[in-house]
N, C-alpha and C. Protein backbone atom coordinates (compact mmCIF):
# COMPACT_ATOMS: atom_id res chain seq x y z
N UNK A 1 0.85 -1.17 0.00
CA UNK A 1 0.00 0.00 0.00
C UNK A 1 0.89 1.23 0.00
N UNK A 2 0.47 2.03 -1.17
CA UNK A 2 1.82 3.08 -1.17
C UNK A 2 1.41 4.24 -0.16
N UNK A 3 2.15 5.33 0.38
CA UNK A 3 1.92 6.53 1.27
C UNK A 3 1.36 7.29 1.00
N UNK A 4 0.43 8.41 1.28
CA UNK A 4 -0.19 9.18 0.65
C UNK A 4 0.67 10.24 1.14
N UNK A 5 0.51 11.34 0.15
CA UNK A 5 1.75 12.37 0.41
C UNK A 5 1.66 13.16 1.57
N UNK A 6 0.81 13.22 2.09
CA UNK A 6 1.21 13.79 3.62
C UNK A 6 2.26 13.19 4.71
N UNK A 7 2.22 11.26 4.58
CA UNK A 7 2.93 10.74 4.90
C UNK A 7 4.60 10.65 4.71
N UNK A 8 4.59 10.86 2.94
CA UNK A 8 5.75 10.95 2.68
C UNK A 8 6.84 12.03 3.14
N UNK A 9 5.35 12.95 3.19
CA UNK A 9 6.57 14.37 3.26
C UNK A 9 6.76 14.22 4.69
N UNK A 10 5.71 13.66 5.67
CA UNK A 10 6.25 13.48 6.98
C UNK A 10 7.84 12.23 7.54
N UNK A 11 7.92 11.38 6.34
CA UNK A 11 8.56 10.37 6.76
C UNK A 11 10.05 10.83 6.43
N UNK A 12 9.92 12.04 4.95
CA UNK A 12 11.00 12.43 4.17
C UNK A 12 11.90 13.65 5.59
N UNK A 13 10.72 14.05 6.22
CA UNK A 13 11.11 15.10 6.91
C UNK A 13 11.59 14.70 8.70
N UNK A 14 11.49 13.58 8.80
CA UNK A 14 12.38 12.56 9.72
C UNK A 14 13.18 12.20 9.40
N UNK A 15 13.71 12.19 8.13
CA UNK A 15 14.58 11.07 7.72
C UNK A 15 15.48 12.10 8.08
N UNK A 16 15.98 13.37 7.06
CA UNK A 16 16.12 14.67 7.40
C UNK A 16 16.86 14.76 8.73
N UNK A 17 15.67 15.47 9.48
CA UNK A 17 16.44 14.80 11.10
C UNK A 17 17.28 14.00 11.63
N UNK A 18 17.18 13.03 10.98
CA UNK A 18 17.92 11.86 11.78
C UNK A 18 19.13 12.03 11.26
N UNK A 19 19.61 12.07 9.90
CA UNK A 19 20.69 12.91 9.33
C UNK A 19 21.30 13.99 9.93
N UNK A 20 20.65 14.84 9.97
CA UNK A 20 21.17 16.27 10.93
C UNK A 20 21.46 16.03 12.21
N UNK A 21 20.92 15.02 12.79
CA UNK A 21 20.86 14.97 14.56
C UNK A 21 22.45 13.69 14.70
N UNK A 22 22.50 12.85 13.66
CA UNK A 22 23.56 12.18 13.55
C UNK A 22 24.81 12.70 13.64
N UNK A 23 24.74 13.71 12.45
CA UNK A 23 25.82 14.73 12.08
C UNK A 23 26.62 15.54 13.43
N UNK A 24 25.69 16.02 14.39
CA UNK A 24 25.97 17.01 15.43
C UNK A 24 26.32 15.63 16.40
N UNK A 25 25.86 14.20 16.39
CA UNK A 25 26.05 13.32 17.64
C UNK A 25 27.75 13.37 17.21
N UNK A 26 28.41 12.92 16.04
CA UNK A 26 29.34 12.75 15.58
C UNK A 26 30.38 13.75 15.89
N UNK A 27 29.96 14.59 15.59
CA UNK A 27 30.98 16.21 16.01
C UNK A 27 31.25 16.26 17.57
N UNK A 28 29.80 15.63 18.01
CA UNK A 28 29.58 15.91 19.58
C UNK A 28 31.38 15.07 20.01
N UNK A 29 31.33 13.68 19.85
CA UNK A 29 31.75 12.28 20.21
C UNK A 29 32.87 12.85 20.01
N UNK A 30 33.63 13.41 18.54
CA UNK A 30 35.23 13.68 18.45
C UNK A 30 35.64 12.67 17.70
N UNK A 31 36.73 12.79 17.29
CA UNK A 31 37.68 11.71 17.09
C UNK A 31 37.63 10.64 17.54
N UNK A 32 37.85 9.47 16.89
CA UNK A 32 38.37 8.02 17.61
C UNK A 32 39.65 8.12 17.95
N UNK A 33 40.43 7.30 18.79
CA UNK A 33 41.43 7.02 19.27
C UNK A 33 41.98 6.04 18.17
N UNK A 34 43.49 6.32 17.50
CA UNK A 34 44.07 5.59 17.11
C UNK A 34 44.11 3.66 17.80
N UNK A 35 44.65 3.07 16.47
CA UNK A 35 44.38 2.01 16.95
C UNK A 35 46.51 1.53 17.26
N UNK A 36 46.40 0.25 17.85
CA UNK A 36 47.76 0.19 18.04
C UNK A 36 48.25 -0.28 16.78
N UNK A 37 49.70 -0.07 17.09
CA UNK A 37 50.83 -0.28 15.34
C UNK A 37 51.57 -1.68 15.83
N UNK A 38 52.20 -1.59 14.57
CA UNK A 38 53.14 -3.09 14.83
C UNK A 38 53.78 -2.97 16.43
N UNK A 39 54.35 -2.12 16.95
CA UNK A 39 55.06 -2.02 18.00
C UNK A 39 54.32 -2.25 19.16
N UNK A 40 53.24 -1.58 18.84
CA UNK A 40 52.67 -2.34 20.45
C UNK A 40 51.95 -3.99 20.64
N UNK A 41 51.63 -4.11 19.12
CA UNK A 41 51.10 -5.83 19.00
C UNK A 41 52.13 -6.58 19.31
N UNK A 42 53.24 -6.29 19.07
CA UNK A 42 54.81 -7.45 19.00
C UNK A 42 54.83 -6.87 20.92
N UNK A 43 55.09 -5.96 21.09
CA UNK A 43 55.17 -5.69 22.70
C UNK A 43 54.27 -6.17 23.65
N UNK A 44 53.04 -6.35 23.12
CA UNK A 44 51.83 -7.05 24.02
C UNK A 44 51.80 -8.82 23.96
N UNK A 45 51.96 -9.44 22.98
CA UNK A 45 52.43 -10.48 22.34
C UNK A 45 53.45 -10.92 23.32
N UNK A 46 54.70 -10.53 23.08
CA UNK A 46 55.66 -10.69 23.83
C UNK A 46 55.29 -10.73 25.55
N UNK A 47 55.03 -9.66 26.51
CA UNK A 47 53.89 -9.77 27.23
C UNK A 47 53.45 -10.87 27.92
N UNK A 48 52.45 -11.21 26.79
CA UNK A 48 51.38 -12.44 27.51
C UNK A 48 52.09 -13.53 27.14
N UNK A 49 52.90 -13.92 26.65
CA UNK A 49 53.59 -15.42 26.51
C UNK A 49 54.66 -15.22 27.40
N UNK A 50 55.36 -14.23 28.02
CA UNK A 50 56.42 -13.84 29.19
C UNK A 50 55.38 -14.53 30.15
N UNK A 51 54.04 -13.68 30.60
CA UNK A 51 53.20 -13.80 31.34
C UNK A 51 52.74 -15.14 31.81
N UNK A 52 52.63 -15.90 30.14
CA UNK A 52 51.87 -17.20 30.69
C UNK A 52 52.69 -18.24 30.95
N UNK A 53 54.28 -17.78 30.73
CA UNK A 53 55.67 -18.70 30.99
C UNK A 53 55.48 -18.25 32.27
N UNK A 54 55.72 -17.50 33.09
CA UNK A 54 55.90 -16.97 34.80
C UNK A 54 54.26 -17.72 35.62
N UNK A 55 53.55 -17.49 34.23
CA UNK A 55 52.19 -18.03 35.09
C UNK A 55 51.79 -19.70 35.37
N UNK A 56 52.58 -20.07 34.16
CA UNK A 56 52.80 -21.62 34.62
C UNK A 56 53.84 -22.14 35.52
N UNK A 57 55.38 -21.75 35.21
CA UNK A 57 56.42 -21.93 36.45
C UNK A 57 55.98 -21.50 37.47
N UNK A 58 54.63 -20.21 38.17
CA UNK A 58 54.27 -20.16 39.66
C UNK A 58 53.67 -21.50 39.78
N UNK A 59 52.97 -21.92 39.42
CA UNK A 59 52.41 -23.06 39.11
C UNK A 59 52.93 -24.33 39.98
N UNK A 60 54.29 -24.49 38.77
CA UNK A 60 54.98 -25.71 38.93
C UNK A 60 55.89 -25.31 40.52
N UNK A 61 56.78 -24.33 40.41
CA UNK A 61 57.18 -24.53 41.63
C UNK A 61 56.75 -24.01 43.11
N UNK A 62 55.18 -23.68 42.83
CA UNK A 62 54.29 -23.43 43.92
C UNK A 62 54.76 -22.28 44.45
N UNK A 63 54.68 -21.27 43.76
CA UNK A 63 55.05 -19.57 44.30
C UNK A 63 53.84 -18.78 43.88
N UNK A 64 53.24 -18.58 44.11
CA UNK A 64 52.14 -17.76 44.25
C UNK A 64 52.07 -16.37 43.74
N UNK A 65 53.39 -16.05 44.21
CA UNK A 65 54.25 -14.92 43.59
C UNK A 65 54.07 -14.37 42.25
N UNK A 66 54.67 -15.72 41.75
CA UNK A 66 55.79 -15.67 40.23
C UNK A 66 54.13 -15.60 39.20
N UNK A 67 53.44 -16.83 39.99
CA UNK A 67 52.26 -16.69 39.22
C UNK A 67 51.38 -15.64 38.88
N UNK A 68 51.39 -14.42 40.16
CA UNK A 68 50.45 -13.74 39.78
C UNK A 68 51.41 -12.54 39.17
N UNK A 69 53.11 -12.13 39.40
CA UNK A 69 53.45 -11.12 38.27
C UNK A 69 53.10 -12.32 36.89
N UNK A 70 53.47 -13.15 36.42
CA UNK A 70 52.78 -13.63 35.02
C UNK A 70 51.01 -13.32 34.71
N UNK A 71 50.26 -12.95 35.65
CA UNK A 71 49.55 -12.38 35.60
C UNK A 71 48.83 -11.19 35.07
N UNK A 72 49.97 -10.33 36.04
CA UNK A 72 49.96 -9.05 35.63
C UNK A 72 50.81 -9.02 34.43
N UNK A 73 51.50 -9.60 33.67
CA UNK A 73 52.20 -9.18 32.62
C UNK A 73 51.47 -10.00 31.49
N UNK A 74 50.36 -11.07 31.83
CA UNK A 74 49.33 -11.06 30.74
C UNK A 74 48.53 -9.90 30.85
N UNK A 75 48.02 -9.07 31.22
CA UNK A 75 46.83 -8.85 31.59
C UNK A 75 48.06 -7.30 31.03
N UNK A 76 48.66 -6.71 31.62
CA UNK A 76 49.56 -5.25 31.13
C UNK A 76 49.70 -5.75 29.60
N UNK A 77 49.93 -7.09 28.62
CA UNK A 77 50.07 -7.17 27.45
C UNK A 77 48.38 -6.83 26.65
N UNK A 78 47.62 -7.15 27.10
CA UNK A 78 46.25 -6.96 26.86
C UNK A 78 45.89 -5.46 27.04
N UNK A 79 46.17 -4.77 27.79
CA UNK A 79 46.03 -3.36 28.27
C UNK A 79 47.14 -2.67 26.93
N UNK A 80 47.89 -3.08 26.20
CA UNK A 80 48.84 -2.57 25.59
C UNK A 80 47.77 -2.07 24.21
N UNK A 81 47.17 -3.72 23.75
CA UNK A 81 46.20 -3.81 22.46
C UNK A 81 45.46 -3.23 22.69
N UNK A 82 44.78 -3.06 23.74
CA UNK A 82 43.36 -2.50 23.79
C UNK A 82 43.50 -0.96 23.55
N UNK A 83 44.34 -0.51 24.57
CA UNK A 83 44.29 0.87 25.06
C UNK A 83 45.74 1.25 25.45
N UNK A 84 46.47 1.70 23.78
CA UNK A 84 47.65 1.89 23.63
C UNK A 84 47.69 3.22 23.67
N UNK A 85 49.06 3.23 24.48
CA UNK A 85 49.19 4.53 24.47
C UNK A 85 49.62 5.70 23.35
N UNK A 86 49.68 7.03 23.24
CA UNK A 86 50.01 7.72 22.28
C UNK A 86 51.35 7.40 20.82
N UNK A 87 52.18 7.09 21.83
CA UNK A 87 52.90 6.78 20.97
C UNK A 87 52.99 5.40 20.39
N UNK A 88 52.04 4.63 20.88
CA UNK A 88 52.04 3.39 20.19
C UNK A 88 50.40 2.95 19.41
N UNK A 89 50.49 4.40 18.67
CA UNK A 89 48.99 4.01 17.80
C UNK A 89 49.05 4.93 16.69
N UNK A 90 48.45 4.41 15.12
CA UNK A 90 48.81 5.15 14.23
C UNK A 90 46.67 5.43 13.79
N UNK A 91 46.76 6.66 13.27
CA UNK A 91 45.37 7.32 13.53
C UNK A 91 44.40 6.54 12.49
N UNK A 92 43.45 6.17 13.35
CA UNK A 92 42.25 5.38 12.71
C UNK A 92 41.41 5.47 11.21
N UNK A 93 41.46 5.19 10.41
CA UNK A 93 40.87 5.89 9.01
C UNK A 93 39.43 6.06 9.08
N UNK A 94 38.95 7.41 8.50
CA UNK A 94 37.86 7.95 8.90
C UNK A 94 36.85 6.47 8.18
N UNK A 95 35.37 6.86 8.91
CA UNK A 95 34.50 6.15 8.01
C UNK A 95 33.58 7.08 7.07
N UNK A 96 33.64 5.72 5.57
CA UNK A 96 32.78 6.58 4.83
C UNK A 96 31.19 6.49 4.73
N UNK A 97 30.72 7.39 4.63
CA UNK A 97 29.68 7.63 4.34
C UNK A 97 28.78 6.62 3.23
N UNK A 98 27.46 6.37 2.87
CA UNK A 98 27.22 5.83 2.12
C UNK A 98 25.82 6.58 1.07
């Protein structure tokens, strides 16, 4: 059943809106945060296999210790990828439009 034009021009004139109100959410938000570069993937990498070597030897020779810095040095390699710092992120490519 097609629209009768009161409808259209009402549906055309939301659409409208939602466009414009997008536009200003976007401006609102800012920039994305770069994502990380080779250097921090090979550094986080490195990291969690340090991590999960210290996290198994606490393990084996029952140190509680050793296990939980392998812990923290999985878990600081994960913190690297996620939420790298400035100098270890190259800037995100915009998205396009369609």
């Amino acid at each position: 059943m097609p629209l009768s034009e009161q409808e259209q021009r009402l549906l055309d004139e939301m659409e409208r809106n939602l466009y414009h109100s997008e536009a200003e959410d976007v401006a609102t938000v800012g920039p994305r945060p770069g994502r990380a570069n080779g250097t921090a993937i090979v550094l986080a990498a490195v990291g969690i296999l340090i991590g999960l070597a210290l996290l198994v030897a606490g393990v084996i020779i029952r140190q509680p210790l050793v296990g939980i810095l392998g812990f923290a040095a999985m878990f600081g390699g994960v913190v690297l990828v996620v939420a790298p710092p400035l100098r270890f992120t190259v800037p995100s490519s915009p998205r396009t439009r369609r």
